[in-house]
N, C-alpha and C. Protein backbone atom coordinates (compact mmCIF):
# COMPACT_ATOMS: atom_id res chain seq x y z
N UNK A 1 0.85 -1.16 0.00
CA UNK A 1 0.00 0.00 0.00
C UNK A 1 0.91 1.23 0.00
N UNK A 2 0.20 2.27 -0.83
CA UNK A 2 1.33 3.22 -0.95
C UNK A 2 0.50 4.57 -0.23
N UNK A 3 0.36 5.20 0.47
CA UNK A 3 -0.06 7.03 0.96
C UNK A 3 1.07 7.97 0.49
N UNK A 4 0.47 9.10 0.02
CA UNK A 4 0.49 9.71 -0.47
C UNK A 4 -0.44 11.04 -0.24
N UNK A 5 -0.82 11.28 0.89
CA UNK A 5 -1.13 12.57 1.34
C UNK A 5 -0.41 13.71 1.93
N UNK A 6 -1.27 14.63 1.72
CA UNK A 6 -0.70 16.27 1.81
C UNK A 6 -1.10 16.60 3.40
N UNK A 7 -1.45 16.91 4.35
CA UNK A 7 -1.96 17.79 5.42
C UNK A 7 -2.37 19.10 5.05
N UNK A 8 -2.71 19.32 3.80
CA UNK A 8 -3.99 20.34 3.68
C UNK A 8 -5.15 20.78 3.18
N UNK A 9 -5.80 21.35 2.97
CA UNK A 9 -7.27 21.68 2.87
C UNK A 9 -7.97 20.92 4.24
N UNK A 10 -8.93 19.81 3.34
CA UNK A 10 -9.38 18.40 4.28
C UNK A 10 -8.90 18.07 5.44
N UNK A 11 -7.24 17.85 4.65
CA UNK A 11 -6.61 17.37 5.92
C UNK A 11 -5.62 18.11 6.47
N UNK A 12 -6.20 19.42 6.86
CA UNK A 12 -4.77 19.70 7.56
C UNK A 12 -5.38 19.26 9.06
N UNK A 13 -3.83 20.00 9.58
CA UNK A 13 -4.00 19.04 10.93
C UNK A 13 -4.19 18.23 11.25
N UNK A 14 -4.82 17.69 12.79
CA UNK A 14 -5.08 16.28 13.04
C UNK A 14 -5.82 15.59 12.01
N UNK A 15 -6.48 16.36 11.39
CA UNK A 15 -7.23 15.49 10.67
C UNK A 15 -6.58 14.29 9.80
N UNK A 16 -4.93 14.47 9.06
CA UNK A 16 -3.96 14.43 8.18
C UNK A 16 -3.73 12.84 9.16
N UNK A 17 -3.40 13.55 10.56
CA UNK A 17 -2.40 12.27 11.33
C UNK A 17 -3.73 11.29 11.28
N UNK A 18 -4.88 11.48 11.91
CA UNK A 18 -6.19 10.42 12.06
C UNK A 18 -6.58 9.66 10.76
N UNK A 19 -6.13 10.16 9.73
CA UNK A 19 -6.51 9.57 8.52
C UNK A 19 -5.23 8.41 8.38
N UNK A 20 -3.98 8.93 8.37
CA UNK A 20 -3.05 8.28 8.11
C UNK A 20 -2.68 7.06 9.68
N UNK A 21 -3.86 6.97 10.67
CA UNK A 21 -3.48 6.45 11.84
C UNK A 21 -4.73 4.90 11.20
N UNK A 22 -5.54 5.61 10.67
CA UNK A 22 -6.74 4.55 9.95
C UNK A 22 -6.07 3.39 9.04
N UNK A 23 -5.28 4.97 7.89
CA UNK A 23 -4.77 3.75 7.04
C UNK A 23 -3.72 2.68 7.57
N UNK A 24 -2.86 3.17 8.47
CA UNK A 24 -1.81 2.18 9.26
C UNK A 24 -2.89 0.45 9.51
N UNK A 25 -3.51 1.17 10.57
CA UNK A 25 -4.12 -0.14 11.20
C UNK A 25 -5.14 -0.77 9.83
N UNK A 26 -5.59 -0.45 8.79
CA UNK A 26 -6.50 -0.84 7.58
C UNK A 26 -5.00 -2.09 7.29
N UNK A 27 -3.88 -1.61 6.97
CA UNK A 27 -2.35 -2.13 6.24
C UNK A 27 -2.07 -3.12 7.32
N UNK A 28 -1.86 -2.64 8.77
CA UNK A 28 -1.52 -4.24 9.20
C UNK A 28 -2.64 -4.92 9.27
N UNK A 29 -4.07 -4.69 9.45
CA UNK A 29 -4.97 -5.78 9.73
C UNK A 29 -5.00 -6.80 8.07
N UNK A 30 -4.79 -5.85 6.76
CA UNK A 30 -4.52 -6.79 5.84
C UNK A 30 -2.95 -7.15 5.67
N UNK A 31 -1.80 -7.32 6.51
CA UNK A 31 -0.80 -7.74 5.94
C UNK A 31 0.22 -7.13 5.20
N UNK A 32 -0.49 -5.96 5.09
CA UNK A 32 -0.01 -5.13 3.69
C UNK A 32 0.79 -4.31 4.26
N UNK A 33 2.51 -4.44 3.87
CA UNK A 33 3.65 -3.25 4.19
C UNK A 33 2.95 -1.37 3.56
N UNK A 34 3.29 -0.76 4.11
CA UNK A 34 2.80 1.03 3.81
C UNK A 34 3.95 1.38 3.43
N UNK A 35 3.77 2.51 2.36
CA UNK A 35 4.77 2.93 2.26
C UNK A 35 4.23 4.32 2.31
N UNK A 36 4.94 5.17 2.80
CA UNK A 36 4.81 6.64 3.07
C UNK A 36 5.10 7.39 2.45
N UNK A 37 4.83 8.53 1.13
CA UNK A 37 5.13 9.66 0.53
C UNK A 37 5.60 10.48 1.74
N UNK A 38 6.56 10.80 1.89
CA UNK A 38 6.80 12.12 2.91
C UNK A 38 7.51 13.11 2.44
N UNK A 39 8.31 13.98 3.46
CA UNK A 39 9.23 15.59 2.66
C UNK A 39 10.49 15.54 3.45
N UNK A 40 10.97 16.14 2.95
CA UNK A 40 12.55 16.28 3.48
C UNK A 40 12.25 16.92 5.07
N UNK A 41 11.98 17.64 5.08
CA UNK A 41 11.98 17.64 6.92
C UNK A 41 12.25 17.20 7.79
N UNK A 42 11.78 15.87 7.49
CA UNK A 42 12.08 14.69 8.67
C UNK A 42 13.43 14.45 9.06
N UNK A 43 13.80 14.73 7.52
CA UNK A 43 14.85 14.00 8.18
C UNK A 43 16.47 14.90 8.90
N UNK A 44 17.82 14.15 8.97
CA UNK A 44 18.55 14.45 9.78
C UNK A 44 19.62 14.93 8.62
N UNK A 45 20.36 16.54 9.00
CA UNK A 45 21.77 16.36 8.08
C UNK A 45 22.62 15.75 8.51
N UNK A 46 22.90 15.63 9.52
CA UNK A 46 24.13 13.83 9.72
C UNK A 46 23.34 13.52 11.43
N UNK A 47 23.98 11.81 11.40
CA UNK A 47 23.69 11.69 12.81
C UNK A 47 23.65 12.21 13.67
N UNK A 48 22.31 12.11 14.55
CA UNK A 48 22.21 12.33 16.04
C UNK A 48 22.03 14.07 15.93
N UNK A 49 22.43 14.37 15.25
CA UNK A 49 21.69 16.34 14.91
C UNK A 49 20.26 16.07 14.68
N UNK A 50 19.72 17.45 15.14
CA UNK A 50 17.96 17.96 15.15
C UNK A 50 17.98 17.15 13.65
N UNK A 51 16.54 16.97 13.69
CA UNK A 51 15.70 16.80 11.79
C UNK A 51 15.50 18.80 11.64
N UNK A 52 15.63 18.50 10.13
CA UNK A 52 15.67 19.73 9.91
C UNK A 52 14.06 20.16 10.50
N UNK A 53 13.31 19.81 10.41
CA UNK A 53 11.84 20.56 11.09
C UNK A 53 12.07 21.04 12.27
N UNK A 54 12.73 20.75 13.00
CA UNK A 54 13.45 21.24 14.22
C UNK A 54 13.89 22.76 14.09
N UNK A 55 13.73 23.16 12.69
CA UNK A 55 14.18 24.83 12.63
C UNK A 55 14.12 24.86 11.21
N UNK A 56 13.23 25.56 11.02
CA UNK A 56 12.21 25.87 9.64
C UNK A 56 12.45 26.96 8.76
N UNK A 57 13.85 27.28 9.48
CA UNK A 57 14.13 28.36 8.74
C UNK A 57 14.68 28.77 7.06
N UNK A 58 14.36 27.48 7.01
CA UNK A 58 15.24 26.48 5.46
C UNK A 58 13.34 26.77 4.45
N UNK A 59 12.67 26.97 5.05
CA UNK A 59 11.46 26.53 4.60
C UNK A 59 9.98 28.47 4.64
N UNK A 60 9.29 28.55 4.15
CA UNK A 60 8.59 29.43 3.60
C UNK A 60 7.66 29.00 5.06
N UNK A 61 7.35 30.65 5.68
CA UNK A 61 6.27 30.43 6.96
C UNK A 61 5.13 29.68 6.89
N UNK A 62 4.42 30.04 5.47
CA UNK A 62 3.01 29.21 5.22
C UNK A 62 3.17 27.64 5.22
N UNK A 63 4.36 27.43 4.87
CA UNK A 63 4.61 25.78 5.12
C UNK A 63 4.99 25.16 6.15
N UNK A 64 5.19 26.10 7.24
CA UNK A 64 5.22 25.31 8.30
C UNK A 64 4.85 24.72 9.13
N UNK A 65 3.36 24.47 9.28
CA UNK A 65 2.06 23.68 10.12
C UNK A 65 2.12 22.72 8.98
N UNK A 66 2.37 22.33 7.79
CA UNK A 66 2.51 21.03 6.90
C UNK A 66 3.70 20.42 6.92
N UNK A 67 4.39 20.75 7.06
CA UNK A 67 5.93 20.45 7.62
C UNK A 67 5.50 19.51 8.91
N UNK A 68 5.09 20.15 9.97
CA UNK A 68 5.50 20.06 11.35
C UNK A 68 4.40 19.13 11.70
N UNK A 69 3.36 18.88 10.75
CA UNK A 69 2.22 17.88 10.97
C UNK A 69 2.53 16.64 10.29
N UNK A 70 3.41 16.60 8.46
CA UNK A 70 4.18 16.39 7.91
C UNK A 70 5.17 14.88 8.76
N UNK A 71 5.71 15.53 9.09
CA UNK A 71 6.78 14.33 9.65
C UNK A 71 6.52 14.44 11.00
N UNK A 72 5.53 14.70 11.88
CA UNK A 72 5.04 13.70 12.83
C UNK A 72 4.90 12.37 12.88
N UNK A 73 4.04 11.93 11.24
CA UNK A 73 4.12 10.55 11.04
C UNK A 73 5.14 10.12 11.70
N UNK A 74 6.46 10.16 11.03
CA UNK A 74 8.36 9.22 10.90
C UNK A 74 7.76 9.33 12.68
N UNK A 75 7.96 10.77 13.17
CA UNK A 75 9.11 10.92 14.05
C UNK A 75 8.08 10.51 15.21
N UNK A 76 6.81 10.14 15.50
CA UNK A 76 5.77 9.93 16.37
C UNK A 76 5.17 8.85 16.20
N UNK A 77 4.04 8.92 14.86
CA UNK A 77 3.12 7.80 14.89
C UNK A 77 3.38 6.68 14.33
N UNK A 78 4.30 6.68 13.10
CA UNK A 78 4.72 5.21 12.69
C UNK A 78 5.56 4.22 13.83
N UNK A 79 6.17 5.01 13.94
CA UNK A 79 7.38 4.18 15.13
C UNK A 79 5.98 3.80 16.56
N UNK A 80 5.05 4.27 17.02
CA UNK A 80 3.96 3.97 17.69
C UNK A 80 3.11 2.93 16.86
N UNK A 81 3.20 2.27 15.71
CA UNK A 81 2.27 1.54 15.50
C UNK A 81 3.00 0.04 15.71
N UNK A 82 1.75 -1.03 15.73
CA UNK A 82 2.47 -2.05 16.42
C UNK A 82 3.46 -3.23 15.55
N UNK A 83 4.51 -3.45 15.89
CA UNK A 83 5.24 -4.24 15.24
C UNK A 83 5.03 -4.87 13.71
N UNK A 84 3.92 -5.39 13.77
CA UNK A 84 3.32 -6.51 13.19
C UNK A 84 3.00 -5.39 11.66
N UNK A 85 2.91 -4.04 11.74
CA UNK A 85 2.85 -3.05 10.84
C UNK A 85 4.53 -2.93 9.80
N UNK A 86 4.64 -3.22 8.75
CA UNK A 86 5.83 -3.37 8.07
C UNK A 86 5.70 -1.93 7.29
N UNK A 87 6.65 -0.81 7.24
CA UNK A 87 5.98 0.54 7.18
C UNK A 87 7.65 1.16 6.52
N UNK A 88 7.45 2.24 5.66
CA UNK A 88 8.80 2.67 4.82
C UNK A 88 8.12 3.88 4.73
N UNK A 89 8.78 5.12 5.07
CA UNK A 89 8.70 6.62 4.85
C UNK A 89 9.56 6.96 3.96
N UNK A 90 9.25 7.02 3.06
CA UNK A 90 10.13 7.88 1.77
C UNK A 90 10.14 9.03 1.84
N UNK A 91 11.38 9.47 2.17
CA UNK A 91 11.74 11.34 1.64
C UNK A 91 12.48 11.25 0.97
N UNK A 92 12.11 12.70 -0.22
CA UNK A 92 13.26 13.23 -1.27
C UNK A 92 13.72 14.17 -1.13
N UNK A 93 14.90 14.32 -1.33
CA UNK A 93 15.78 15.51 -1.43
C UNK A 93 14.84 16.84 -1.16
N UNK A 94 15.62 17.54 -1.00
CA UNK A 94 15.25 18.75 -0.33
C UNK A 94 15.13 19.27 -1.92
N UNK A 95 15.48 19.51 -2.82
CA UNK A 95 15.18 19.56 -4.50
C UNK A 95 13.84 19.20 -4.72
N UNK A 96 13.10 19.24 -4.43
CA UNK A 96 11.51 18.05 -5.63
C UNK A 96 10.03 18.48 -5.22
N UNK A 97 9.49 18.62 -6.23
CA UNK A 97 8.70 19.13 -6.51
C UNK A 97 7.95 19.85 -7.59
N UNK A 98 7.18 19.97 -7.68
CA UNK A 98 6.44 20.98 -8.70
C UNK A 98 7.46 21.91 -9.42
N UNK A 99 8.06 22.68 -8.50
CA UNK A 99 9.08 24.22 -8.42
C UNK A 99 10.06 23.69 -8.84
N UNK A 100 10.79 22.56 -8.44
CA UNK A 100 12.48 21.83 -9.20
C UNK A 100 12.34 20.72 -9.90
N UNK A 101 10.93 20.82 -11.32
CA UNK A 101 10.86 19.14 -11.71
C UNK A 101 12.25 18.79 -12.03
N UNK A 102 13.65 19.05 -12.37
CA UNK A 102 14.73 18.25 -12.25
C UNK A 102 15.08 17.47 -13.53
N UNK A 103 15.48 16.91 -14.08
CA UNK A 103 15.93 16.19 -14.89
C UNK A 103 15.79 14.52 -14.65
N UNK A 104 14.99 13.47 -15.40
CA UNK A 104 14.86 12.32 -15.45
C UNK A 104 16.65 11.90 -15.94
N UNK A 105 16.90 11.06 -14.75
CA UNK A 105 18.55 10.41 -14.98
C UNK A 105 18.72 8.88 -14.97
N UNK A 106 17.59 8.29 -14.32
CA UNK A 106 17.24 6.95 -14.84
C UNK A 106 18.23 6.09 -13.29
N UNK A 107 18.38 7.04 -12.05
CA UNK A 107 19.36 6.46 -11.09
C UNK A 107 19.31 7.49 -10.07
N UNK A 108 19.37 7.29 -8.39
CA UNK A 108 19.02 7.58 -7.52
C UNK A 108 20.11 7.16 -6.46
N UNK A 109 20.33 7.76 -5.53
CA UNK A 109 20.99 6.89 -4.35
C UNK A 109 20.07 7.29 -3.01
N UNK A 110 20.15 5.95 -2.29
CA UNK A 110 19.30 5.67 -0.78
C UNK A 110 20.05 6.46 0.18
N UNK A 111 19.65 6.69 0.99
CA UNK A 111 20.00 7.04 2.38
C UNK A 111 18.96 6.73 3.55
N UNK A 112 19.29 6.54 4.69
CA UNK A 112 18.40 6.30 5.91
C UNK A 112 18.00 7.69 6.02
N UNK A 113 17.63 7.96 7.45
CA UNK A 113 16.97 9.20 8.30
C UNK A 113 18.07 10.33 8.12
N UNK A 114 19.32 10.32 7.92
CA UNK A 114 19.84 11.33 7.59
C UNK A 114 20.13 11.41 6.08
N UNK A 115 19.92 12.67 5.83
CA UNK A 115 19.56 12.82 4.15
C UNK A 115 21.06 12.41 3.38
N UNK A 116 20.55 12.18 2.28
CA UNK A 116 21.71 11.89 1.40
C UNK A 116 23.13 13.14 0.49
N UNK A 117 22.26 14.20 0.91
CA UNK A 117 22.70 15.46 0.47
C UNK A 117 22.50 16.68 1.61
N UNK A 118 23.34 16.36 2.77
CA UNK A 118 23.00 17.34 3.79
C UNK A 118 22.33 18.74 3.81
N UNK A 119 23.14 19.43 2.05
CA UNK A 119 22.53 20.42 2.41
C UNK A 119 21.16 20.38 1.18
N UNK A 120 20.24 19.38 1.09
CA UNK A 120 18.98 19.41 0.33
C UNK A 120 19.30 18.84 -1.11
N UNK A 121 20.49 18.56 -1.56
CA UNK A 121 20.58 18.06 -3.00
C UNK A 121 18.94 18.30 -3.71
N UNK A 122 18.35 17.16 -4.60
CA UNK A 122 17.57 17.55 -5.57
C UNK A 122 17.55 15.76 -6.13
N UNK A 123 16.52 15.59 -6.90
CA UNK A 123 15.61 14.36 -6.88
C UNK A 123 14.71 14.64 -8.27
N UNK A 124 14.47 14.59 -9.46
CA UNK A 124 13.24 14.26 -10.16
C UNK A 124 12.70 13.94 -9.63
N UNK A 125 10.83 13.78 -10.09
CA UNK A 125 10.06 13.15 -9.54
C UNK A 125 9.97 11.82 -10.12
N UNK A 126 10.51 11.74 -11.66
CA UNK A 126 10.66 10.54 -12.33
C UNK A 126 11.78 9.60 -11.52
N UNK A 127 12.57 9.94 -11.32
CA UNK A 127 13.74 9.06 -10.67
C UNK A 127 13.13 8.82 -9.34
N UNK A 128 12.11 10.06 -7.97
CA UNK A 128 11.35 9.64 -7.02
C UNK A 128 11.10 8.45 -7.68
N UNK A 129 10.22 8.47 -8.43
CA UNK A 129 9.03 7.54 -8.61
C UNK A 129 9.90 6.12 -8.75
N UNK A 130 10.73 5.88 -9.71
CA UNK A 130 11.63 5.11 -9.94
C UNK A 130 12.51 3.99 -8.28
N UNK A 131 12.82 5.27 -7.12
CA UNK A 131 13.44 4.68 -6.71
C UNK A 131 12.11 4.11 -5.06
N UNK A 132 11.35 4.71 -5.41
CA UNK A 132 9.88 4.04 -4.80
C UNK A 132 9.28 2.40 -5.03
N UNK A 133 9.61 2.94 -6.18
CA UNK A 133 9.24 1.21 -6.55
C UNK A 133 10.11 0.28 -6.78
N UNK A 134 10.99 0.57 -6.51
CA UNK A 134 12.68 -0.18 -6.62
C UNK A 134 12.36 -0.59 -5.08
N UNK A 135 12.07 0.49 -4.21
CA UNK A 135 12.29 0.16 -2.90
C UNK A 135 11.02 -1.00 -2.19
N UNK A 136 9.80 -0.64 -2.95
CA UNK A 136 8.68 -1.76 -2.83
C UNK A 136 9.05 -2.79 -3.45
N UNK A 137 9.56 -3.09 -4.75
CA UNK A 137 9.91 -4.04 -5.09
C UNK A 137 11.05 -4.90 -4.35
N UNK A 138 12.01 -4.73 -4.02
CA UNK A 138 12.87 -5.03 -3.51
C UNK A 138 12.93 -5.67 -2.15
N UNK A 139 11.43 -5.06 -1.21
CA UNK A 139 11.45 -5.57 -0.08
C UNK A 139 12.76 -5.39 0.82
N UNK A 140 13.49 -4.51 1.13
CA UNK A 140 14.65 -4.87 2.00
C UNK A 140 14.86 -3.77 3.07
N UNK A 141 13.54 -2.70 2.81
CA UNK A 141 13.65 -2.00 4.07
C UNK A 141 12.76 -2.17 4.96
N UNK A 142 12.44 -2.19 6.37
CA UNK A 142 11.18 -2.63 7.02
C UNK A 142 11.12 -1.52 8.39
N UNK A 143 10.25 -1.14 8.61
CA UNK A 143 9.96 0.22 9.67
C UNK A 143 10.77 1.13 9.39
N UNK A 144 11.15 1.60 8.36
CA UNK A 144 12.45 2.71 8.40
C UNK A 144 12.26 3.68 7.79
N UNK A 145 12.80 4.70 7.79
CA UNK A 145 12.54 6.00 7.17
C UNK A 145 14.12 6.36 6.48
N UNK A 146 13.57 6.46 4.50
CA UNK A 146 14.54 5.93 3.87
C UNK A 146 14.56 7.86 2.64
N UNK A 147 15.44 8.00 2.41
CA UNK A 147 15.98 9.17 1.80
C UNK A 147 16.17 8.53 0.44
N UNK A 148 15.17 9.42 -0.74
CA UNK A 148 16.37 9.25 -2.29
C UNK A 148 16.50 10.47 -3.05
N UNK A 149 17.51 10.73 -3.23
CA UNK A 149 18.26 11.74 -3.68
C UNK A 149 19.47 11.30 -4.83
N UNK A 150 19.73 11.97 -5.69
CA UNK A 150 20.62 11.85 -7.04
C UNK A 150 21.97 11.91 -6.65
C-alpha cells in the first residue's frame, strides 16, 4: 500500500495524522507493508543532529504547520504503531517538486533518516518515482525511514 497525502485543505492538521493512523491499522490488519510519501523535513543532516523541522528556517512560513504535521508521522506515529505493521517513509531531497521538476537520470541513491545530500541536493520526480518502486519491489527495508536523492 502506498499514501500519499498532503496535510492540507481536508486534511490539515489532526485530521492528516487520524486519517493516516486509519490507514496504518486498515495495512496491518490486511498484511499489507505502507509505504509513506513524505518531505525532506524529517529528516537528519548527519547523525544524532535535530531533523531539519526542528528549525524551519530552510522553509517558507506558510509551510510550516505542513511540515511540522508532515513528519510527525516518521518521528511519532509510525514508530507507535504495532510491530506486526511493516511501514517505509520515503523522503526526497530537499530539490523536488512541482518548483524543481529536475531532470529524469534513470538512477538515484538511498539514504536512511539522515539525508543523502545534507545540504537538500535535488531528486526528479521521475527518478522519485523510480526509486519508490525499486524500494517496494525489492522488499529490503522494514519500519524505516529511507531518503532518495541523485
Amino acid at each position: 500500500m502506498v499514501a500519499a497525502l498532503a496535510p492540507r485543505g481536508p486534511l490539515a492538521g489532526s485530521t492528516f495524522r487520524n486519517v493516516y493512523r486509519i490507514v496504518a491499522r486498515l495495512a496491518d490488519a490486511a498484511g499489507a507493508r505502507l509505504f509513506v510519501v513524505g518531505g525532506f523535513s524529517s529528516l537528519r543532516p548527519a547523525a544524532g543532529a535535530p531533523r531539519y523541522v526542528e528549525d524551519l528556517s530552510h522553509a517558507p512560513a506558510e509551510f510550516h504547520d505542513e511540515i511540522r504535521t508532515g513528519a510527525a508521522l516518521v518521528i511519532d506515529d509510525l514508530p507507535a504503531t504495532p510491530e506486526t505493521l511493516d511501514w517505509v517513509f520515503v523522503s526526497p531531497a530537499g530539490g523536488f517538486g512541482s518548483y524543481v521538476p529536475g531532470e529524469r537520470l534513470g538512477r538515484y541513491r538511498v539514504g536512511g533518516e539522515v539525508a543523502v545530500e545534507p545540504e537538500g541536493g535535488a531528486i526528479s520526480g521521475a527518478d522519485y518515482a523510480l526509486g519508490l518502486v525499486d524500494l517496494i519491489e525489492k522488499g529490503d527495508q522494514h519500519r524505516a525511514h529511507v531518503n532518495l536523492a541523485h
